[in-house]
N, C-alpha and C. Protein backbone atom coordinates (compact mmCIF):
# COMPACT_ATOMS: atom_id res chain seq x y z
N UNK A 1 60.02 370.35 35.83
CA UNK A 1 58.71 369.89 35.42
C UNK A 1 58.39 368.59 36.16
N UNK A 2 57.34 368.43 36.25
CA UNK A 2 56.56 367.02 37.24
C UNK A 2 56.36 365.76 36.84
N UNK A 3 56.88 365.03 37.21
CA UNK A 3 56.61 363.71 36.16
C UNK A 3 55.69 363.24 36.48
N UNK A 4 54.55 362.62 35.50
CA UNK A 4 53.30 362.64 35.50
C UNK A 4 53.38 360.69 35.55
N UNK A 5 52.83 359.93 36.47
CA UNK A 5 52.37 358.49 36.24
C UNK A 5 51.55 358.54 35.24
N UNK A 6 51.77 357.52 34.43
CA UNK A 6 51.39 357.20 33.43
C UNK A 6 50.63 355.59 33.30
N UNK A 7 50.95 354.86 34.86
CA UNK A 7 51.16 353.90 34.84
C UNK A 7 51.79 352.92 33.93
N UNK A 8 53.26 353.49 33.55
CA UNK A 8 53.69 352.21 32.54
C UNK A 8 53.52 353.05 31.12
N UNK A 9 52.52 354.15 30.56
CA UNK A 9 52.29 354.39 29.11
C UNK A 9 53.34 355.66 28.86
N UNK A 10 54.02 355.53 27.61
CA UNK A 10 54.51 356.67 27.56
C UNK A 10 53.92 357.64 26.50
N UNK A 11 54.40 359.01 26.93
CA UNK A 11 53.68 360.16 25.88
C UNK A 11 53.51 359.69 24.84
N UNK A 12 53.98 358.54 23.69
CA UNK A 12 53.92 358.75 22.54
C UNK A 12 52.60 357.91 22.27
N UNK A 13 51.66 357.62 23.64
CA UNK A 13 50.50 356.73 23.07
C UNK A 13 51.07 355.40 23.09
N UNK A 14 51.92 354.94 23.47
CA UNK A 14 51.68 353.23 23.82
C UNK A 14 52.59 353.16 24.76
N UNK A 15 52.26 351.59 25.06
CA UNK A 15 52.46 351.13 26.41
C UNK A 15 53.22 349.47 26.34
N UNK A 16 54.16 349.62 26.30
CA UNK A 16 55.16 348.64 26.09
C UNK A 16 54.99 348.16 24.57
N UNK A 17 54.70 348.87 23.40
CA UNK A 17 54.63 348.67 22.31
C UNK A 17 53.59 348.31 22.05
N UNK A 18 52.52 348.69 22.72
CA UNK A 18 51.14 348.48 22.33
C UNK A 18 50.03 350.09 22.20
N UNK A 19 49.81 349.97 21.28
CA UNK A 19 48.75 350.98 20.87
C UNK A 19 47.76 351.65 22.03
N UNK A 20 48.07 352.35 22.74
CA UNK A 20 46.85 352.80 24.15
C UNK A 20 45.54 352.92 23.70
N UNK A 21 45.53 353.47 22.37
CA UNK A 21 43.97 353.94 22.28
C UNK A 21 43.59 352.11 22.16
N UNK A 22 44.13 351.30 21.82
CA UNK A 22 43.55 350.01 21.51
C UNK A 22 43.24 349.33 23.23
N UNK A 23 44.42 349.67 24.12
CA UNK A 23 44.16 349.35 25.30
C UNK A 23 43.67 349.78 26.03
N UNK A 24 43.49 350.54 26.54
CA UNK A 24 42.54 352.29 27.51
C UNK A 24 41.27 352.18 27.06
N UNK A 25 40.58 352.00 27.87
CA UNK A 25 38.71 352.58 27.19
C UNK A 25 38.67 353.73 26.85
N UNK A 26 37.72 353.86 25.78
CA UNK A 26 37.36 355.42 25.27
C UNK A 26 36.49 356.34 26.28
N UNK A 27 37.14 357.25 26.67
CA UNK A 27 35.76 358.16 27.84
C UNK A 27 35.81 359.60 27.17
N UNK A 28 35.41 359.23 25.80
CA UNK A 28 34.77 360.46 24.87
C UNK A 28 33.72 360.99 25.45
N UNK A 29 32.91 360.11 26.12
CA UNK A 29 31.32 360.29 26.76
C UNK A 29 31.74 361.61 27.51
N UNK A 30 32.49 361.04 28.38
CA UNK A 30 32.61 362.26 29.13
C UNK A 30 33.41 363.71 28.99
N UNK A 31 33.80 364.15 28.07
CA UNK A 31 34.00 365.49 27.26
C UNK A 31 33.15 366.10 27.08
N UNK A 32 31.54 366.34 27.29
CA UNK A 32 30.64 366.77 26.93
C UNK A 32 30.47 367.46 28.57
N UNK A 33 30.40 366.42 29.24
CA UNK A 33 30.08 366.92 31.09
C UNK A 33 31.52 367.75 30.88
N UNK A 34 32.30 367.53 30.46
CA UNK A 34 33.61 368.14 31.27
C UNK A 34 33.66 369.96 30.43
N UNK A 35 33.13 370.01 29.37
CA UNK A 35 33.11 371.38 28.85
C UNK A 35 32.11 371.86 29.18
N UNK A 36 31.32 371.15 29.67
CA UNK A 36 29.73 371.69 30.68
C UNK A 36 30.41 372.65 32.00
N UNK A 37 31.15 371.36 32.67
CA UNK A 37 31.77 371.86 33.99
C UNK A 37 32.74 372.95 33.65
N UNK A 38 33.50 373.37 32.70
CA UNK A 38 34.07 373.73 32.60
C UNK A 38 33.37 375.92 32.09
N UNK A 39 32.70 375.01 31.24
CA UNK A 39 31.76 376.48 31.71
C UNK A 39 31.02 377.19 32.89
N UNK A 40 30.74 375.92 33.77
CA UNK A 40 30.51 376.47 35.07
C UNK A 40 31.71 376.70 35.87
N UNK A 41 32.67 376.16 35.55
CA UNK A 41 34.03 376.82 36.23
C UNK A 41 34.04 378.70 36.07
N UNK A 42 33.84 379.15 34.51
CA UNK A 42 34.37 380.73 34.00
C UNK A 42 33.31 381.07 34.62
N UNK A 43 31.94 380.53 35.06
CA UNK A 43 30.63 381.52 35.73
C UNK A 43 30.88 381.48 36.82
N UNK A 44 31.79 380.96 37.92
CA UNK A 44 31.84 381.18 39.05
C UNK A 44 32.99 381.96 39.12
N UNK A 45 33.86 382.21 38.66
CA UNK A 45 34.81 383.12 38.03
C UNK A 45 34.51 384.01 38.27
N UNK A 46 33.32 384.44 36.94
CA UNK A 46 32.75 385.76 36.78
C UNK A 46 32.12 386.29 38.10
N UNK A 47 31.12 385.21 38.41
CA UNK A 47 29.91 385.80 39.82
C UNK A 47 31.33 385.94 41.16
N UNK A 48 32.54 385.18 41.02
CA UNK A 48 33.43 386.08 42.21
C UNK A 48 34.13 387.58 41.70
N UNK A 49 34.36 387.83 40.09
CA UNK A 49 34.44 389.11 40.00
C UNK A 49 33.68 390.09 40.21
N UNK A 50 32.37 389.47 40.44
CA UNK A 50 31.35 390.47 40.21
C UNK A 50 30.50 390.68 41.62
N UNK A 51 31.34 389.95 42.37
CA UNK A 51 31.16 390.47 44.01
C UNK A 51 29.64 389.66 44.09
N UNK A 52 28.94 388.52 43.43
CA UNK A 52 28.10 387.78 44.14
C UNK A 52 27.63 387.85 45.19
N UNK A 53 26.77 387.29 45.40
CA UNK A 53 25.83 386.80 47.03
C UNK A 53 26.48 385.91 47.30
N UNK A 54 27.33 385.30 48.46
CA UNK A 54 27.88 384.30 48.67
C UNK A 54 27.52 383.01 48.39
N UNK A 55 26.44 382.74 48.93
CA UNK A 55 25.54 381.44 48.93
C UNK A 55 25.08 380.71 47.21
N UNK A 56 25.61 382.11 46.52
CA UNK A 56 24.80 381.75 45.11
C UNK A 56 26.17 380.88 44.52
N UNK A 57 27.40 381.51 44.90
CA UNK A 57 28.84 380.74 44.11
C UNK A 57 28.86 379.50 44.84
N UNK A 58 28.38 379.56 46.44
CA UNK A 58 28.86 378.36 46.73
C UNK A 58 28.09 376.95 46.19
N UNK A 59 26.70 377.57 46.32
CA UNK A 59 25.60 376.65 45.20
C UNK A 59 26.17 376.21 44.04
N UNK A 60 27.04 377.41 43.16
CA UNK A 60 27.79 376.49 41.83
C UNK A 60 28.90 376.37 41.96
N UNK A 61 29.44 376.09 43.12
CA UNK A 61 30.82 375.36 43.19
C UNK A 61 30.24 373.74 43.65
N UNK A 62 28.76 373.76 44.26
CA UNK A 62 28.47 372.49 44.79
C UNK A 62 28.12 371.95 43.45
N UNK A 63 27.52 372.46 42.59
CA UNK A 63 27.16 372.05 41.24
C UNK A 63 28.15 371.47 40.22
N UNK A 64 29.51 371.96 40.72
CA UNK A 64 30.51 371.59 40.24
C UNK A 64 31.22 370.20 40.67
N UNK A 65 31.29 370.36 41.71
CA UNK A 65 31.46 369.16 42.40
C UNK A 65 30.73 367.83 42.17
N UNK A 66 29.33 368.20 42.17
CA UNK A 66 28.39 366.48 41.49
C UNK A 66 29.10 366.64 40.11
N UNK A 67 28.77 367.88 39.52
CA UNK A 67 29.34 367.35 38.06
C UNK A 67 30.46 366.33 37.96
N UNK A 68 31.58 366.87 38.43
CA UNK A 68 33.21 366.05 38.24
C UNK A 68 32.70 365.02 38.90
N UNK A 69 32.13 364.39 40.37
CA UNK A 69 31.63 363.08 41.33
C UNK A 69 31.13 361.79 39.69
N UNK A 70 30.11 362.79 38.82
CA UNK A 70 29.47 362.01 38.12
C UNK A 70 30.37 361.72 36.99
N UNK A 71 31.29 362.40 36.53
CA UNK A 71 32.45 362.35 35.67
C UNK A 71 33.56 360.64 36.12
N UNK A 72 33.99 361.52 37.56
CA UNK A 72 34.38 360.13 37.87
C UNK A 72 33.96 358.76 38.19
N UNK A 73 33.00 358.94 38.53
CA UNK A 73 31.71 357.36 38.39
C UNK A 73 32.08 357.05 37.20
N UNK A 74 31.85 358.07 36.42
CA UNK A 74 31.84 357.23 34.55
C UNK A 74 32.99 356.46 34.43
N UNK A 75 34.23 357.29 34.70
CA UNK A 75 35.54 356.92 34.46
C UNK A 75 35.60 355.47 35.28
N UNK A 76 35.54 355.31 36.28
CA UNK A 76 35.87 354.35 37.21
C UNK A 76 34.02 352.85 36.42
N UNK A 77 33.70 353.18 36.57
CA UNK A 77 32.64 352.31 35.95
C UNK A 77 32.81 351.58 34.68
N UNK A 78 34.00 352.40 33.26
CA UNK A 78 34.27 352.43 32.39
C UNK A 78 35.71 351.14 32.53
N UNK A 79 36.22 351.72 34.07
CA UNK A 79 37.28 350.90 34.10
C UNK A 79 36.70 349.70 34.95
N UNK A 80 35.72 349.57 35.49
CA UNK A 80 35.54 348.53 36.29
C UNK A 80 35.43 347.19 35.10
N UNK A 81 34.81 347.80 33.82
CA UNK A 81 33.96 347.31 32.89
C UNK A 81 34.84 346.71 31.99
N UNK A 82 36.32 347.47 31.86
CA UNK A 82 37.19 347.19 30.76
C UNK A 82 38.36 346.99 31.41
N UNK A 83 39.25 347.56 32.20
CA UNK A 83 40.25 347.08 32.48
C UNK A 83 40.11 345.99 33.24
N UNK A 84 39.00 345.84 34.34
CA UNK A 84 39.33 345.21 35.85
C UNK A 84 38.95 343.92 35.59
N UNK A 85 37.52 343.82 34.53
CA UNK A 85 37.39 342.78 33.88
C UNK A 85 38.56 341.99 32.90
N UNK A 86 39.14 342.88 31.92
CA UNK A 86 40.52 341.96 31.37
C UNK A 86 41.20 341.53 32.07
N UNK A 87 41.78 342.41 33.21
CA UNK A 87 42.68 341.56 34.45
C UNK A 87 41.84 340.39 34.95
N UNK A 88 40.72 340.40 34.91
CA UNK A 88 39.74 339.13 35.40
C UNK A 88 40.26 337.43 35.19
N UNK A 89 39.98 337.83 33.35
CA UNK A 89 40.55 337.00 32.50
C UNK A 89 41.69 336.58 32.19
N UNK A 90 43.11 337.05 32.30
CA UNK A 90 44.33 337.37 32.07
C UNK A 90 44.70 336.15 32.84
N UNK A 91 45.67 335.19 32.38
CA UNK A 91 46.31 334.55 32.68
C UNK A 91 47.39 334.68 34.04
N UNK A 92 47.59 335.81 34.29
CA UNK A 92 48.72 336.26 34.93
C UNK A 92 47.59 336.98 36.35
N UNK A 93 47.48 336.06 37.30
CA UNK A 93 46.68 336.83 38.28
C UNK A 93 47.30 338.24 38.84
N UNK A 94 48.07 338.05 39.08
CA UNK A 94 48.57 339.85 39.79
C UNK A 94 48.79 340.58 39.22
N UNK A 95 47.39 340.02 37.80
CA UNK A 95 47.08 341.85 37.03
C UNK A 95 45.59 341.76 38.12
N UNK A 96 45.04 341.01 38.16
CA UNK A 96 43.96 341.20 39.18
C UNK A 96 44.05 342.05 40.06
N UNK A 97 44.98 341.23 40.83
CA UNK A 97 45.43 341.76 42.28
C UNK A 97 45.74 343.24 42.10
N UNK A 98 46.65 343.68 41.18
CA UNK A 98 47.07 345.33 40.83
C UNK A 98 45.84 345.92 40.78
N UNK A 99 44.79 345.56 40.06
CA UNK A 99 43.64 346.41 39.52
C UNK A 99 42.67 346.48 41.17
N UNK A 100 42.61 345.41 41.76
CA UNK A 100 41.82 345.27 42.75
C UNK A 100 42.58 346.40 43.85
N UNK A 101 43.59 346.53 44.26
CA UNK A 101 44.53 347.09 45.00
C UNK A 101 44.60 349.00 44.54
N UNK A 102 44.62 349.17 42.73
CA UNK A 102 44.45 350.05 42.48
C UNK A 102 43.18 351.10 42.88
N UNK A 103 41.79 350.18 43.11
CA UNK A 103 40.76 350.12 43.13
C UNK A 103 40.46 350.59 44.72
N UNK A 104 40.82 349.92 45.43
CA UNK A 104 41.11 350.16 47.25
C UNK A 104 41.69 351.08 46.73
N UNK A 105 42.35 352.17 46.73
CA UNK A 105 43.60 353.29 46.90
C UNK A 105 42.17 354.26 46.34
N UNK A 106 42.13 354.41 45.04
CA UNK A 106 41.31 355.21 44.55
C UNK A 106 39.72 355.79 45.73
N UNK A 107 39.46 354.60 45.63
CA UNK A 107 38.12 354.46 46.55
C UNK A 107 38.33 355.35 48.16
N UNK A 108 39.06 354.96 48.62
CA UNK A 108 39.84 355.50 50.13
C UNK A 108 40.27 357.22 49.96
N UNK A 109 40.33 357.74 48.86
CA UNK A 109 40.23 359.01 48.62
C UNK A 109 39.25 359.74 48.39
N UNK A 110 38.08 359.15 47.95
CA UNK A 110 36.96 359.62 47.85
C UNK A 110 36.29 360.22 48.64
């Protein structure tokens, strides 16, 4: 099995003895887009079982794609807002530096 980064949190919900849901921003928001997308996932499914017009799946695979693009904006906006800012504040600069560095890596994949 794959070991999953966690950065630091373990399965049981905290993170060096701290509560995650208290530390982690909430991105409940985005569960709503993601069972959206996720229904357009089983319709492109279907329209490739069902021998489609090409151009029509690739249209909702592109549809799929802004969806998750706009998913991750949220996520990353959510963290710009809550994590990158606490590292802002934090006494200990090279939580900055980590978040800023984390931030370059992410971005460069895009």
């Amino acid at each position: 099995m794959k070991e999953v980064d966690t950065g630091g949190a373990r399965a049981d919900n905290h993170l060096d003895g701290l509560n995650i849901q208290a530390f982690y921003p909430d991105h409940q928001s985005q569960l709503s887009r993601l069972a959206r997308i996720d229904g357009q996932i089983k319709g492109i499914t279907r329209m490739i079982e069902e021998r489609r017009y090409c151009i029509e799946i690739v249209n909702q695979i592109k549809a799929v794609q802004s969806a998750l693009q706009q998913v991750q904006m949220g996520v990353l906006e959510k963290h710009l807002h809550h994590c990158v800012s606490a590292a802002a504040t934090s006494p200990d600069s090279s939580e900055l530096s980590e978040k800023i560095e984390e931030i370059v890596q992410v971005v460069g994949k895009m």
